[in-house]
Protein backbone atom coordinates (compact mmCIF):
# COMPACT_ATOMS: atom_id res chain seq x y z
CA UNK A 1 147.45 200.34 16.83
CA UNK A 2 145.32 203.16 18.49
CA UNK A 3 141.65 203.15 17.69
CA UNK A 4 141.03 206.54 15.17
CA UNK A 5 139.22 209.67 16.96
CA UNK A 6 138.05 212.73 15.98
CA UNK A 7 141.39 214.49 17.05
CA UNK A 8 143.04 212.32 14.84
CA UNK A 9 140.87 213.02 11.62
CA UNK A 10 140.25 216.81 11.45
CA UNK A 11 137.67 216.59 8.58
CA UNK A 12 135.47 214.37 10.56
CA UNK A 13 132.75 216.66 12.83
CA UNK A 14 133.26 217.46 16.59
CA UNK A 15 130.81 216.01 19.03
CA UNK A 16 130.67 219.32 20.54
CA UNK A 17 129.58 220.70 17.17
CA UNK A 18 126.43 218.04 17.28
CA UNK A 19 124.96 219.88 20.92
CA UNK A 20 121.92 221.73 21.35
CA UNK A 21 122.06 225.30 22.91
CA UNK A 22 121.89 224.51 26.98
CA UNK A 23 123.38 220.52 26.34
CA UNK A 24 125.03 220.52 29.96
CA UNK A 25 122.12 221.37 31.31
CA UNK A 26 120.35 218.13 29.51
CA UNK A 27 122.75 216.17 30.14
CA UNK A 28 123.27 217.04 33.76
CA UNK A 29 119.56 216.25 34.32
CA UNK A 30 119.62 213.06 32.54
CA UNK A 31 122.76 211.52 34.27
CA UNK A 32 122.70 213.45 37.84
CA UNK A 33 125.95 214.48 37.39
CA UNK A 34 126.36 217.95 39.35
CA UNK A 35 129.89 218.66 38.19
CA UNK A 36 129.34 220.90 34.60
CA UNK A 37 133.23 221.15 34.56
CA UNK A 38 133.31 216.96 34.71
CA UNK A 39 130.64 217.02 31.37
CA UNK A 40 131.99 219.93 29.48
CA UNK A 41 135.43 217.89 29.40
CA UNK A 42 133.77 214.56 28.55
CA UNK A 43 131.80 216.13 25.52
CA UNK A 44 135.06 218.80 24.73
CA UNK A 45 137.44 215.74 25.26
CA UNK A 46 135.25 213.43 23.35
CA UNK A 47 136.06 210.92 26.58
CA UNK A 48 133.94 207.66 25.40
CA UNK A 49 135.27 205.70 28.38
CA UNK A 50 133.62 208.58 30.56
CA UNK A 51 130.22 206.77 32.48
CA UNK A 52 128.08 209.49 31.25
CA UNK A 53 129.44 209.42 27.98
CA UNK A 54 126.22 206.89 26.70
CA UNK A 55 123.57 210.66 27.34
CA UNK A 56 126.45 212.46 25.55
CA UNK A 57 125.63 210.09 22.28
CA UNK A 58 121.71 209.49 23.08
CA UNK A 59 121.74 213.90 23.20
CA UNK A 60 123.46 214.33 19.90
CA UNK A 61 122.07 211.46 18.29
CA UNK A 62 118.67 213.15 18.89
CA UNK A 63 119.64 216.73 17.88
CA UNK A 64 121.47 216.24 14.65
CA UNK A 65 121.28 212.23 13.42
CA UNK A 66 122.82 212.72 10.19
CA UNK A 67 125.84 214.84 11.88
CA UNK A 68 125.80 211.85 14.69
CA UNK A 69 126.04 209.23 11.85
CA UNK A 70 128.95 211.17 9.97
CA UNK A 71 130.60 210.88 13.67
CA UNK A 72 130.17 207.53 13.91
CA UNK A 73 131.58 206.46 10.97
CA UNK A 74 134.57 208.56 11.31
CA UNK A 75 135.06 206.21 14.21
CA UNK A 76 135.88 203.81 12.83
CA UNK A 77 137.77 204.72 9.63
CA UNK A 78 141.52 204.59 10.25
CA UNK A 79 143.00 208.02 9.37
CA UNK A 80 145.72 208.06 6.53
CA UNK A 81 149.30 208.59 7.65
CA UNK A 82 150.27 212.35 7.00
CA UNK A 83 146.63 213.53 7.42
């Protein structure tokens, strides 16, 4: 059985909609990765298996923790068939 995402459960929120104004820019700095094109699709993609997906979670975390806690548990609901 798949592990629920955010694709899979519409109501639960985006990552992207947890990011500060400038966020590739943060996270670029804080990871040293140079390609913007690589981070916008981790954090658009929600890719957790992505390396630099840890400073994607630390970044929201620290901008909106409620909205970062209603993301995590969305996680790991399982989504109801029809949804």
């Amino acid at each position: 059985m798949p592990t629920p995402t955010t694709i899979e459960n519409p109501a639960a929120p985006r990552i992207r909609q947890l990011m500060p104004d400038g966020f590739l820019r943060t996270i670029a700095e804080r990871t040293g990765c140079t390609q913007r094109a690589t981070l916008s699709g981790v954090v658009n993609y929600e890719q957790t298996s992505s390396k630099y997906w840890p400073a994607v979670e630390q970044l929201a975390r620290e901008t909106n923790p409620d909205g970062f806690a209603e993301w995590q548990a969305a996680q790991l609901q399982p989504v109801a068939a029809g949804a």
